[in-house]
PDB file of N, CA and C in Angstrom:
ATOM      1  N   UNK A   1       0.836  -1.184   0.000  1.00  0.00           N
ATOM      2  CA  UNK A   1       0.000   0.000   0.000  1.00  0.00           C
ATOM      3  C   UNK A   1       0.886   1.254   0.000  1.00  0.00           C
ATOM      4  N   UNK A   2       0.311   2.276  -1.025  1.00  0.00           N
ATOM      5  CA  UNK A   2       1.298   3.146  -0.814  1.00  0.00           C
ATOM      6  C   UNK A   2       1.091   4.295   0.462  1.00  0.00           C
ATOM      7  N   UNK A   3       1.513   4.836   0.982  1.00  0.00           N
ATOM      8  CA  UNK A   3       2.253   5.856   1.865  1.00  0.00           C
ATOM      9  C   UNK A   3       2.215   7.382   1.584  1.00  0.00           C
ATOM     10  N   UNK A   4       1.600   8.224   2.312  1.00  0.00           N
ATOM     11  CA  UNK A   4       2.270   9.409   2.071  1.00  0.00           C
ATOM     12  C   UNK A   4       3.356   9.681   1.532  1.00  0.00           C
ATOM     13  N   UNK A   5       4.484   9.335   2.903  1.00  0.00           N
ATOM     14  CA  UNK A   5       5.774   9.680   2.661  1.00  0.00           C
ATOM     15  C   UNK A   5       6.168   8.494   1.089  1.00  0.00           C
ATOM     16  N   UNK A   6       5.771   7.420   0.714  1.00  0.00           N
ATOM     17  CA  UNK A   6       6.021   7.043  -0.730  1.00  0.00           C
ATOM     18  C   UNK A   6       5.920   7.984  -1.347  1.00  0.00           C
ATOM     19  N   UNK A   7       4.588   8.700  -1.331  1.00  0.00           N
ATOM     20  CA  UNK A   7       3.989   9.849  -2.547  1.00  0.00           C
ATOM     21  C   UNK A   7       4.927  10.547  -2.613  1.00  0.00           C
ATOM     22  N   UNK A   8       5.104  11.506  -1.492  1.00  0.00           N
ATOM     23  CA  UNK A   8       5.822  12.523  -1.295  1.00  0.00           C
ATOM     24  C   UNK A   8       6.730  12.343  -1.648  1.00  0.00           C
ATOM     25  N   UNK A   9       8.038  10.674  -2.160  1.00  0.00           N
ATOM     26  CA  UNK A   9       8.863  11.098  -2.449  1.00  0.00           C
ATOM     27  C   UNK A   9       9.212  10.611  -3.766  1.00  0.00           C
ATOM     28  N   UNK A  10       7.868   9.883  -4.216  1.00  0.00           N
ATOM     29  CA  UNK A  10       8.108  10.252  -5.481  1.00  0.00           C
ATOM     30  C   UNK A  10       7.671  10.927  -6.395  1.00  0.00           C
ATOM     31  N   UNK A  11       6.493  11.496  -5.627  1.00  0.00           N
ATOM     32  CA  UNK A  11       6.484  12.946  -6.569  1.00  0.00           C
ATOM     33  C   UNK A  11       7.661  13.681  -6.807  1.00  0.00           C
ATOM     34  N   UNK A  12       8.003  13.987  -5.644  1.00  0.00           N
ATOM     35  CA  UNK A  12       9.413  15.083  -5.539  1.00  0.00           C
ATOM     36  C   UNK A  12      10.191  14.500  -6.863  1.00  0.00           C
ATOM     37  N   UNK A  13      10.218  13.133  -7.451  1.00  0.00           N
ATOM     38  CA  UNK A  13      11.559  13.099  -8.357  1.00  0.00           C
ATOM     39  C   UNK A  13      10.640  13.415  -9.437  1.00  0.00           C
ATOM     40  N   UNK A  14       9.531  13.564  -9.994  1.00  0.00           N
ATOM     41  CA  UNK A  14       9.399  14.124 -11.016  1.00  0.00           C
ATOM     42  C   UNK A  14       8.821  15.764 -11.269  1.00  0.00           C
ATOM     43  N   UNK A  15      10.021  16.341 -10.544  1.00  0.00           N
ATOM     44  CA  UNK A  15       9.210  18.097  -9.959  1.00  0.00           C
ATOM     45  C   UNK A  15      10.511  18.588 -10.892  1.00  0.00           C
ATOM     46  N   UNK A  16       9.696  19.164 -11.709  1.00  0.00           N
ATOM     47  CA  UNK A  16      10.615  20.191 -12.415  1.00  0.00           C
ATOM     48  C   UNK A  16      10.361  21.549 -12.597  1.00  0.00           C
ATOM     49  N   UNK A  17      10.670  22.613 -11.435  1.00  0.00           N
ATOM     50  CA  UNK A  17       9.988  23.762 -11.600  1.00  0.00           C
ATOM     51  C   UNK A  17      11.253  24.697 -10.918  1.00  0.00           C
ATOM     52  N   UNK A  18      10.891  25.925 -10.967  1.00  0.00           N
ATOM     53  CA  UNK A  18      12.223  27.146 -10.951  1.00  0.00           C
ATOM     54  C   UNK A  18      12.143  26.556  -9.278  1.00  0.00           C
ATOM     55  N   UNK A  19      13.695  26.200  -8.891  1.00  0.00           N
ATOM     56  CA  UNK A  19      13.959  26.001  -7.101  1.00  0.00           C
ATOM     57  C   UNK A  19      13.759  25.043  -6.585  1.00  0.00           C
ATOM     58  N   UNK A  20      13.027  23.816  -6.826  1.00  0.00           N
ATOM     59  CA  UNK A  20      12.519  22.937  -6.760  1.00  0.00           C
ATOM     60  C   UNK A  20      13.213  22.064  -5.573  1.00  0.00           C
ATOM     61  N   UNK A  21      12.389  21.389  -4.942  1.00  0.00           N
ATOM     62  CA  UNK A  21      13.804  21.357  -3.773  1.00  0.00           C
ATOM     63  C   UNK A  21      14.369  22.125  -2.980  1.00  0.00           C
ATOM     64  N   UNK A  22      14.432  22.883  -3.131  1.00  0.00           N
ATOM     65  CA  UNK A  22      15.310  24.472  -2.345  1.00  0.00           C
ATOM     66  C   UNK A  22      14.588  24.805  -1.074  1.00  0.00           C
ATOM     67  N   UNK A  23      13.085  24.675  -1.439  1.00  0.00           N
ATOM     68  CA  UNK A  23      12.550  25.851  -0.131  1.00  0.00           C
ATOM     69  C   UNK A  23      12.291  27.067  -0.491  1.00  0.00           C
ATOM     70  N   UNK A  24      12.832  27.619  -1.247  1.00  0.00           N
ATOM     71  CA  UNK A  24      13.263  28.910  -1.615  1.00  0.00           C
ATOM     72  C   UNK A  24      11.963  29.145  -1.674  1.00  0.00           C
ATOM     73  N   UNK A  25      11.550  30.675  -1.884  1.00  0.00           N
ATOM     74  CA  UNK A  25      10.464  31.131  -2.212  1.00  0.00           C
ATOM     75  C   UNK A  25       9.750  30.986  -3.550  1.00  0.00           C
ATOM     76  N   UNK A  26      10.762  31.404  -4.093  1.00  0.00           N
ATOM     77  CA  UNK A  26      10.037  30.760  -5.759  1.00  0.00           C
ATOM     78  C   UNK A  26       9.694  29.270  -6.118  1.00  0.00           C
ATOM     79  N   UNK A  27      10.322  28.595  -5.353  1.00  0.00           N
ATOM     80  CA  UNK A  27       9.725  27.091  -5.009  1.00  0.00           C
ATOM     81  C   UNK A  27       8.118  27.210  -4.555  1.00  0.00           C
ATOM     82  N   UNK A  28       8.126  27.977  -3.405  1.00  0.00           N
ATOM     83  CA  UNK A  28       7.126  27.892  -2.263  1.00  0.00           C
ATOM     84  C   UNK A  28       5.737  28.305  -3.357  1.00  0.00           C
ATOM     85  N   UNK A  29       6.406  29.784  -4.071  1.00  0.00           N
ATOM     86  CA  UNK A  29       5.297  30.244  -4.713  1.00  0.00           C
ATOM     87  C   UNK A  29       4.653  29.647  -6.086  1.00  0.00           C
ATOM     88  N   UNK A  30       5.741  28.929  -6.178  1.00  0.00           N
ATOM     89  CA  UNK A  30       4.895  27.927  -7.750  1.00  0.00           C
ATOM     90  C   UNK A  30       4.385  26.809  -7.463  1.00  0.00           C
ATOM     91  N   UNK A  31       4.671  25.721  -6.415  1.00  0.00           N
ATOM     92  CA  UNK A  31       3.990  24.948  -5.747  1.00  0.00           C
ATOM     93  C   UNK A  31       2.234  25.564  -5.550  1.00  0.00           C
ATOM     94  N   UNK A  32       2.500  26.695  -4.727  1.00  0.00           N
ATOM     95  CA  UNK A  32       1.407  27.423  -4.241  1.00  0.00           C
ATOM     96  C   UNK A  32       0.276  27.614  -5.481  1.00  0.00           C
ATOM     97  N   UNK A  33       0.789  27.734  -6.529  1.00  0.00           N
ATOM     98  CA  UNK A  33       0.067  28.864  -7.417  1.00  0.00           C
ATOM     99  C   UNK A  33      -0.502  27.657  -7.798  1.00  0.00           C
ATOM    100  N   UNK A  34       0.521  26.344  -8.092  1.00  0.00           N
ATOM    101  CA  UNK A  34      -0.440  25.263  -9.336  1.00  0.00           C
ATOM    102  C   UNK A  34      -1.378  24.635  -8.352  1.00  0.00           C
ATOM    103  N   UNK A  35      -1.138  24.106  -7.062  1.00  0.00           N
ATOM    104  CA  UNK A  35      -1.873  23.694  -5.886  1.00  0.00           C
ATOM    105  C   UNK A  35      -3.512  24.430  -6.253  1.00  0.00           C
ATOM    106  N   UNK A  36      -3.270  25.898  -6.012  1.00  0.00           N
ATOM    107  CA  UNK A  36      -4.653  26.861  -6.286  1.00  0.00           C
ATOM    108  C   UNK A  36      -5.511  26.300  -8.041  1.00  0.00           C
ATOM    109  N   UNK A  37      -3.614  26.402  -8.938  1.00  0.00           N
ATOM    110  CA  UNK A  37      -4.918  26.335  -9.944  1.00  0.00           C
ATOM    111  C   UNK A  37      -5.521  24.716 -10.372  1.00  0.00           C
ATOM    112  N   UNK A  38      -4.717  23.816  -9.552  1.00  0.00           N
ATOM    113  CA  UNK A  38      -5.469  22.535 -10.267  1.00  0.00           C
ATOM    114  C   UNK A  38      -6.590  22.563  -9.244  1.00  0.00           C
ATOM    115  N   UNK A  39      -6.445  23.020  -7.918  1.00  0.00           N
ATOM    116  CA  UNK A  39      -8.399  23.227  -7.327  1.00  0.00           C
ATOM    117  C   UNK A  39      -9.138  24.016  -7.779  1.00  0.00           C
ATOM    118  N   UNK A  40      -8.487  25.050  -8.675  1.00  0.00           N
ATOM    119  CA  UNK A  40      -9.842  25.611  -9.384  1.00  0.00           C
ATOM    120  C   UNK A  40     -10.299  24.852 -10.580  1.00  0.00           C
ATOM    121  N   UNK A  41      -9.248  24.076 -10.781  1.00  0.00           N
ATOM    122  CA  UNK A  41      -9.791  22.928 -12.089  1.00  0.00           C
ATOM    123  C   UNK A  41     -10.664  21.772 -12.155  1.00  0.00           C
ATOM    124  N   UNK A  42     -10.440  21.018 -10.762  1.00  0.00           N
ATOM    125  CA  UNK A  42     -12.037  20.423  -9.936  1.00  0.00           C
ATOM    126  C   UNK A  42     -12.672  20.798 -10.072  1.00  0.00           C
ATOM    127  N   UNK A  43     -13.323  22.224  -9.522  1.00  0.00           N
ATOM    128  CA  UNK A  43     -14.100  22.966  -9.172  1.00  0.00           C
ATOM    129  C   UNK A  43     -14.877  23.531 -10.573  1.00  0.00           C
ATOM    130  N   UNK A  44     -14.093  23.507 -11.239  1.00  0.00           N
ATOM    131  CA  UNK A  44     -14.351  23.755 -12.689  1.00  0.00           C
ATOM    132  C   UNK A  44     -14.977  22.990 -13.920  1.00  0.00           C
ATOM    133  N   UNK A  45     -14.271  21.620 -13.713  1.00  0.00           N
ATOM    134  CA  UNK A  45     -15.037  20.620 -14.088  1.00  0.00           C
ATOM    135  C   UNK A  45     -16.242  19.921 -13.550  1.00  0.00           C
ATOM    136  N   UNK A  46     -16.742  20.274 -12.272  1.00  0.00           N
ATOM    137  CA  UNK A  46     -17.863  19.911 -11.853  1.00  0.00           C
ATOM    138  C   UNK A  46     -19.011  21.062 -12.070  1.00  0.00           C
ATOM    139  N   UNK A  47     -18.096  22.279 -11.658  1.00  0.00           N
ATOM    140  CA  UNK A  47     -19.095  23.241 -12.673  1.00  0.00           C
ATOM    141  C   UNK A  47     -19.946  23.146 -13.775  1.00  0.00           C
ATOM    142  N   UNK A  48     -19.053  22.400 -15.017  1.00  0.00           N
ATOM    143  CA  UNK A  48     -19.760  21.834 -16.290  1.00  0.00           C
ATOM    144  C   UNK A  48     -20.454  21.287 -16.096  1.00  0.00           C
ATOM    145  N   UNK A  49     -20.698  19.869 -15.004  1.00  0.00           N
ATOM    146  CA  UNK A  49     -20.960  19.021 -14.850  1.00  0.00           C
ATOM    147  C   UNK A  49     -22.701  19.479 -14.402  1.00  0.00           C
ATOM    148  N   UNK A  50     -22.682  20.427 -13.548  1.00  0.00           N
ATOM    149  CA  UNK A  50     -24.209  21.326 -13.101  1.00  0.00           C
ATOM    150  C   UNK A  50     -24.672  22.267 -14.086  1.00  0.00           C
ATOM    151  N   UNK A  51     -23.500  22.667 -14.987  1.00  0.00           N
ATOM    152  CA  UNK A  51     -23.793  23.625 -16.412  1.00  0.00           C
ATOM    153  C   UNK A  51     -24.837  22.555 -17.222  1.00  0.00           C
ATOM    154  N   UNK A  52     -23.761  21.500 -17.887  1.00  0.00           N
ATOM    155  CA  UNK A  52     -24.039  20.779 -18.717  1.00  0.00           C
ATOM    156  C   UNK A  52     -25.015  19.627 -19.068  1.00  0.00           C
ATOM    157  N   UNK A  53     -24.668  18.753 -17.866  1.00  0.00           N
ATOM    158  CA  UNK A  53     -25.424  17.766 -17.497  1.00  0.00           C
ATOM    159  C   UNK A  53     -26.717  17.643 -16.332  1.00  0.00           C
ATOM    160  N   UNK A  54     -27.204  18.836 -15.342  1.00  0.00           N
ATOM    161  CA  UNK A  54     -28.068  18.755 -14.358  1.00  0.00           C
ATOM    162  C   UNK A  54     -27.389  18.278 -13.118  1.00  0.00           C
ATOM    163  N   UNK A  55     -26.011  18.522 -13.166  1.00  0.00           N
ATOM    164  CA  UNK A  55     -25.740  17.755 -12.166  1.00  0.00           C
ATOM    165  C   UNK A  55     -25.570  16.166 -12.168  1.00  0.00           C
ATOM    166  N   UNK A  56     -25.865  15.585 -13.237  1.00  0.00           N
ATOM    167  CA  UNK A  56     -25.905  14.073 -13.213  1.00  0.00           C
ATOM    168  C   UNK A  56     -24.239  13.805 -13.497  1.00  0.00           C
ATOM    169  N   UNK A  57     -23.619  13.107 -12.779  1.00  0.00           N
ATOM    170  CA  UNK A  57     -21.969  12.515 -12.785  1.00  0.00           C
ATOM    171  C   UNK A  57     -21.644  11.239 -13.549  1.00  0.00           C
ATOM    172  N   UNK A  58     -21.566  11.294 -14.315  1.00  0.00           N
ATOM    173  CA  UNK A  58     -20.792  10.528 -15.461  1.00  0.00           C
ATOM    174  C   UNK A  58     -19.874   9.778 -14.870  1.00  0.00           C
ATOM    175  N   UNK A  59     -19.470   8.602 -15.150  1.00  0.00           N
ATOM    176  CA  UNK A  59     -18.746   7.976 -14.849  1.00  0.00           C
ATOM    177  C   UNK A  59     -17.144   8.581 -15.393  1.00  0.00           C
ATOM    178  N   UNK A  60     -16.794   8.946 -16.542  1.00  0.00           N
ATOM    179  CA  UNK A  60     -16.029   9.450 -17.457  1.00  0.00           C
ATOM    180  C   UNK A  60     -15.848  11.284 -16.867  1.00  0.00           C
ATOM    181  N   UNK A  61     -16.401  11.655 -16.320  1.00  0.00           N
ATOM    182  CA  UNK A  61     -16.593  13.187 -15.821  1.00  0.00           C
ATOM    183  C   UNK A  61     -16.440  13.053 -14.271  1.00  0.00           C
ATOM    184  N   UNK A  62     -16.555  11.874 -13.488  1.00  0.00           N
ATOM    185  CA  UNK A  62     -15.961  11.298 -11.870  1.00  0.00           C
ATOM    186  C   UNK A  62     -14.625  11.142 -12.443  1.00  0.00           C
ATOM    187  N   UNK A  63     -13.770  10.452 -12.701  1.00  0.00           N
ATOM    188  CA  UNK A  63     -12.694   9.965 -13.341  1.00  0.00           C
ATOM    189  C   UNK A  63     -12.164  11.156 -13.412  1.00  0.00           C
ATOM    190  N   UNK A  64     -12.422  11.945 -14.886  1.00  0.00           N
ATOM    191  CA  UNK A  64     -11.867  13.254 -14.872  1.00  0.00           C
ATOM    192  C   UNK A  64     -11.360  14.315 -13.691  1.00  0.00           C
ATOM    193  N   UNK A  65     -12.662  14.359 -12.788  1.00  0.00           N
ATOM    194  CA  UNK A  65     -12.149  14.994 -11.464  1.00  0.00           C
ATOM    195  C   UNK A  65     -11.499  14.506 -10.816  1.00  0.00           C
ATOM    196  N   UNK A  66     -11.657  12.956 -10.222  1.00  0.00           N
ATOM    197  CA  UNK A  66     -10.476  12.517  -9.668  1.00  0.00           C
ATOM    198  C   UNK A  66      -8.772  12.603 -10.189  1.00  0.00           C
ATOM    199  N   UNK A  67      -8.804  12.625 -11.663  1.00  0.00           N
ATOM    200  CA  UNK A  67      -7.384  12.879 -12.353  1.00  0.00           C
ATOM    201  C   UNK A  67      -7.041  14.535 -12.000  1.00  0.00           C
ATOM    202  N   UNK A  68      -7.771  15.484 -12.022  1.00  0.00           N
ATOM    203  CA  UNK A  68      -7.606  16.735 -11.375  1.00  0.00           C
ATOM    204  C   UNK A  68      -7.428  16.619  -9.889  1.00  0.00           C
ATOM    205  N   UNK A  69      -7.657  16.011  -9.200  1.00  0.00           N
ATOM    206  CA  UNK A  69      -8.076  15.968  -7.308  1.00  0.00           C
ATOM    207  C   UNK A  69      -6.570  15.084  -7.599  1.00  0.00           C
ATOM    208  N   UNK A  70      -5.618  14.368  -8.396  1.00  0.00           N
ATOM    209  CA  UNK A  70      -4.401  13.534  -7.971  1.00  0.00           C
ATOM    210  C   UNK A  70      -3.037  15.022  -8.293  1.00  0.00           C
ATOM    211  N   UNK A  71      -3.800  15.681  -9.466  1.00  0.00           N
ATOM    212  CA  UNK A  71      -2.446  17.388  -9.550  1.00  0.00           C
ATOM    213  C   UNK A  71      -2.736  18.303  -8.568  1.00  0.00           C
ATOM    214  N   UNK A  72      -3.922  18.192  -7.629  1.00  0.00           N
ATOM    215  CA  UNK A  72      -4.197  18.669  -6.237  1.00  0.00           C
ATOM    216  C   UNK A  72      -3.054  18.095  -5.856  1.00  0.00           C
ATOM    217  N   UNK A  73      -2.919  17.019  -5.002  1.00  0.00           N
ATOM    218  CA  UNK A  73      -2.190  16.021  -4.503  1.00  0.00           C
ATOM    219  C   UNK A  73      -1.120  16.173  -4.702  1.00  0.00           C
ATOM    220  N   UNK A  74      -0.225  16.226  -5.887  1.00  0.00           N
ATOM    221  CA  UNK A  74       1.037  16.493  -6.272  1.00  0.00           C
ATOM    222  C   UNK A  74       1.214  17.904  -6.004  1.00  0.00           C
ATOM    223  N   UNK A  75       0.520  19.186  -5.686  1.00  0.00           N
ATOM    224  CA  UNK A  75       1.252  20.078  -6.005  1.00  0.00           C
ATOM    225  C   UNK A  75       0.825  20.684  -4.459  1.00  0.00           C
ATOM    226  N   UNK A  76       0.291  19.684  -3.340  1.00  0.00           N
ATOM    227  CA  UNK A  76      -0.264  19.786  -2.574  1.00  0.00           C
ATOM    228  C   UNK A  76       1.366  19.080  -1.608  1.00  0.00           C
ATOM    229  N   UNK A  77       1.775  18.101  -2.043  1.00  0.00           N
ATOM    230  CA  UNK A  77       3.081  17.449  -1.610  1.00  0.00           C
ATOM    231  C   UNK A  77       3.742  18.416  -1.842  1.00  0.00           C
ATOM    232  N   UNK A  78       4.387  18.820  -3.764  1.00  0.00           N
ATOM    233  CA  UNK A  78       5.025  19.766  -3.119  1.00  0.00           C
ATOM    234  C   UNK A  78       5.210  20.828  -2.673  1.00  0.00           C
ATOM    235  N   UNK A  79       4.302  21.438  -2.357  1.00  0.00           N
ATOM    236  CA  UNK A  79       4.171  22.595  -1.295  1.00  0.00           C
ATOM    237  C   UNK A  79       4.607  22.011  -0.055  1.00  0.00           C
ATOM    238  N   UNK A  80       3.717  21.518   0.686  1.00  0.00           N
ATOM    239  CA  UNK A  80       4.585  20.786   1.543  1.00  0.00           C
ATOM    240  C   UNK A  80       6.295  20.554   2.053  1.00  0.00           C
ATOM    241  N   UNK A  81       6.908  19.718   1.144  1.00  0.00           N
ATOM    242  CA  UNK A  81       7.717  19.767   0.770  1.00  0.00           C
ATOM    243  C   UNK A  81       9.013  20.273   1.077  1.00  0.00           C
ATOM    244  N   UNK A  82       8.279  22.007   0.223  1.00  0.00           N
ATOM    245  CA  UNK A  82       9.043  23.169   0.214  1.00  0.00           C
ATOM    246  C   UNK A  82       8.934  23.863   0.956  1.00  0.00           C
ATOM    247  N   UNK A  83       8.088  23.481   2.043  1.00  0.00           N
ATOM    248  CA  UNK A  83       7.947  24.224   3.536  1.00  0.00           C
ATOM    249  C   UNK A  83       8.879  23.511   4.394  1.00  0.00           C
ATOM    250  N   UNK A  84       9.419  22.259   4.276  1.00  0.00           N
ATOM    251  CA  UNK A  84      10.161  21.621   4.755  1.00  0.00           C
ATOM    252  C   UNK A  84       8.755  20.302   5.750  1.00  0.00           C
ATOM    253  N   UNK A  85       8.056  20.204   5.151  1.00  0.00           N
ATOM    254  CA  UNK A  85       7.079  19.275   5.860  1.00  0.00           C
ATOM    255  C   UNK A  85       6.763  17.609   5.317  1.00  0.00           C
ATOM    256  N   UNK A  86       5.890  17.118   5.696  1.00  0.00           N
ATOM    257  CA  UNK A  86       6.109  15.877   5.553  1.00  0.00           C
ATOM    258  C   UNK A  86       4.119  15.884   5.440  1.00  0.00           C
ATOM    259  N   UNK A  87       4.282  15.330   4.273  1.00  0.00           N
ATOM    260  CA  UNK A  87       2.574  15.111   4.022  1.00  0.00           C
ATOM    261  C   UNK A  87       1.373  14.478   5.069  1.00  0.00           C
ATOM    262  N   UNK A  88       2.074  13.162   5.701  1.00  0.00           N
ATOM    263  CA  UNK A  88       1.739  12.139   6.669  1.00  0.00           C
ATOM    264  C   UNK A  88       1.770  13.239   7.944  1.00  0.00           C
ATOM    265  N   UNK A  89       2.456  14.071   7.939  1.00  0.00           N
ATOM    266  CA  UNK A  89       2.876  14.889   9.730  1.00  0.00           C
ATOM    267  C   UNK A  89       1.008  16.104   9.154  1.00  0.00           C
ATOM    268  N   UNK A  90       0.944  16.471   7.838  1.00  0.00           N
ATOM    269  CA  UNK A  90      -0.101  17.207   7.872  1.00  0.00           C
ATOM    270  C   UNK A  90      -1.458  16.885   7.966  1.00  0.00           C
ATOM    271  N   UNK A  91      -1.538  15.324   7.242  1.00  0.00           N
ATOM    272  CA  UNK A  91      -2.995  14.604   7.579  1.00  0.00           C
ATOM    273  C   UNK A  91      -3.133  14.191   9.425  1.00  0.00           C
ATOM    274  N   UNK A  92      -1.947  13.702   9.654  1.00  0.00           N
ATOM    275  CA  UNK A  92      -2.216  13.807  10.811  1.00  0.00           C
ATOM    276  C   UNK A  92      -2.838  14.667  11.975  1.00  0.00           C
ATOM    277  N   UNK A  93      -1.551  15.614  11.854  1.00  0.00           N
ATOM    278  CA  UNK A  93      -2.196  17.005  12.253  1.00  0.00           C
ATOM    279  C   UNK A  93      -3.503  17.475  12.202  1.00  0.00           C
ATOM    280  N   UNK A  94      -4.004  17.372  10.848  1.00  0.00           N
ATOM    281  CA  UNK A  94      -5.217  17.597  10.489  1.00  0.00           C
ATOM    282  C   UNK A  94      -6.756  16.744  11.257  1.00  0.00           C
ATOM    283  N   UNK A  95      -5.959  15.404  11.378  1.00  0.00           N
ATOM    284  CA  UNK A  95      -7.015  14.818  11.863  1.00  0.00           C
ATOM    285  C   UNK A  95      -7.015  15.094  13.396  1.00  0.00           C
ATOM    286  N   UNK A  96      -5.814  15.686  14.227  1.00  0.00           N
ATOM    287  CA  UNK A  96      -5.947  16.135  15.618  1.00  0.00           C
ATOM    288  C   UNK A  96      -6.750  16.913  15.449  1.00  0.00           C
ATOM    289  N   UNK A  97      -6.798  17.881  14.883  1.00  0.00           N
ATOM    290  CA  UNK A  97      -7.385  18.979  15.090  1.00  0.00           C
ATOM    291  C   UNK A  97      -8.966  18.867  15.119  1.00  0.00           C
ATOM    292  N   UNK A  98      -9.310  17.711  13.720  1.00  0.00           N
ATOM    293  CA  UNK A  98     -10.910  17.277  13.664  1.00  0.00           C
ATOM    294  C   UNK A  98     -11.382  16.778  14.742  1.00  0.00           C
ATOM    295  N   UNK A  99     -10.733  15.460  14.926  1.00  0.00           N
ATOM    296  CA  UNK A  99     -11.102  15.120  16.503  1.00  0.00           C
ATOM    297  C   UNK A  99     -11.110  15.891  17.930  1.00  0.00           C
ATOM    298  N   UNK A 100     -10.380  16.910  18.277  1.00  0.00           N
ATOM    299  CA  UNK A 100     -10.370  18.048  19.140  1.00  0.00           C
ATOM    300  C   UNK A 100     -11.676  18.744  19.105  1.00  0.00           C
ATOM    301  N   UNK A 101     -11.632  19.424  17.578  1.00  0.00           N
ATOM    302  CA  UNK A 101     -13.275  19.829  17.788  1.00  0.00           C
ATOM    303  C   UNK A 101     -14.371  18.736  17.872  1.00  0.00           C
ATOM    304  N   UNK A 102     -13.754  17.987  17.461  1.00  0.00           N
ATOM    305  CA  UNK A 102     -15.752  17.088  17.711  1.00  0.00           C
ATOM    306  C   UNK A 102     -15.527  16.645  18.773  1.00  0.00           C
ATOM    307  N   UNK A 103     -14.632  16.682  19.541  1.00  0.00           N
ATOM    308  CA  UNK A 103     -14.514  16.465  21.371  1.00  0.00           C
ATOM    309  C   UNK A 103     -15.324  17.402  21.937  1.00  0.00           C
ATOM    310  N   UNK A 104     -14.790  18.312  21.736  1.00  0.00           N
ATOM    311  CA  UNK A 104     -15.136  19.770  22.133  1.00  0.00           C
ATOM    312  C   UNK A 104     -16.740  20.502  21.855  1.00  0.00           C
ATOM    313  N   UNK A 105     -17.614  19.670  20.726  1.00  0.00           N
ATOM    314  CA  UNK A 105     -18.691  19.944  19.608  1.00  0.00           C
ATOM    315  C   UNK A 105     -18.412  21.593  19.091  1.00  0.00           C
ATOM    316  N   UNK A 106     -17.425  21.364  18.617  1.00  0.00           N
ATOM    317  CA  UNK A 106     -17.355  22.551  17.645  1.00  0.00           C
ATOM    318  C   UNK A 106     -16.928  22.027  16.605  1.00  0.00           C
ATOM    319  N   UNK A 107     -17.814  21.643  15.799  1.00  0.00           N
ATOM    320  CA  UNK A 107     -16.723  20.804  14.476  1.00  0.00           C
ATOM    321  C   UNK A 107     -17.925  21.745  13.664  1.00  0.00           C
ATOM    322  N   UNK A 108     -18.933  22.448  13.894  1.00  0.00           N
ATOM    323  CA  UNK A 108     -19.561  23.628  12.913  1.00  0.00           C
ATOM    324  C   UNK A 108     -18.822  24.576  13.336  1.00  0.00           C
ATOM    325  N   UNK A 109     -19.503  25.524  12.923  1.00  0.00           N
ATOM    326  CA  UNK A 109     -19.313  27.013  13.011  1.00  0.00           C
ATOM    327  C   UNK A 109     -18.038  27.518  12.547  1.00  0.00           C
ATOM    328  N   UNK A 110     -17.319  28.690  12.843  1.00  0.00           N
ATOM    329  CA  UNK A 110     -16.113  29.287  12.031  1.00  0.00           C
ATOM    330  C   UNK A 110     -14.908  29.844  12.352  1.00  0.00           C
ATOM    331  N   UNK A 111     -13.839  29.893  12.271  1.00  0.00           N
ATOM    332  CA  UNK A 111     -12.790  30.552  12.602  1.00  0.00           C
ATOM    333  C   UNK A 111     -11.464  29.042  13.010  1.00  0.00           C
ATOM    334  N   UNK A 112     -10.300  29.543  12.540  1.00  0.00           N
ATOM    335  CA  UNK A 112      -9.217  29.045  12.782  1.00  0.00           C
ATOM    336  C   UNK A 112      -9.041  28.249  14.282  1.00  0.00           C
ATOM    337  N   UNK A 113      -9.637  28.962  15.225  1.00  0.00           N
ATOM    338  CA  UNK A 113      -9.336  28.990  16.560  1.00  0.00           C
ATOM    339  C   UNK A 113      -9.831  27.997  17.121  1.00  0.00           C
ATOM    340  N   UNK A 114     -11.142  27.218  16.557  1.00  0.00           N
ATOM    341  CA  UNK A 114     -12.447  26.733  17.666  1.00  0.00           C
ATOM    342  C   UNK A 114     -11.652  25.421  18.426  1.00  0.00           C
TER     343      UNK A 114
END
């Protein structure tokens, strides 16, 4: 089964972008930028999907988004990455935090903090 840290490191060998590796900022910020634009490309193709079709999901138009939701993923690692982080340390994280609030019953409402 594969692994975060698998993903993470083999995405990293097929990253070819200005810094790559580095950390550097221009790393940080092109990671950043494609991260944004392949989620606006999900978001985009399901758009059609309520444009075009009523909302009805195609088997061939699921697929499609999931192949967009995997250049999420890759550009989601390397961001990561180039922060100096570890993909597995952020789902984790992430899931403390879910479980904290639904300890707590704040898993609605809004703000960074709850």
């Amino acid at each position: 089964m594969l692994t975060f840290e698998d993903y993470q490191l083999a995405a990293a060998e097929t990253a070819i972008y200005p810094g790559s590796g580095t950390g550097e900022d221009k790393a940080i910020v092109y990671t950043l930028l494609g991260l944004t634009n392949e989620a606006g490309e999900v978001a985009g193709k399901y758009k059609k999907v309520l444009r075009d079709s009523g909302g009805l999901l195609s088997y061939e138009k699921r697929q499609a988004i999931l192949d967009e939701a995997g250049d999420v993923l890759w550009y989601l690692s390397g961001l990561v990455g180039e922060l100096g982080g570890a993909l597995e340390d952020v789902a984790q994280g992430n899931l403390d935090k879910l479980n904290s609030r639904k300890a707590r019953g704040v898993l609605g409402g809004s703000g960074d903090n709850r």
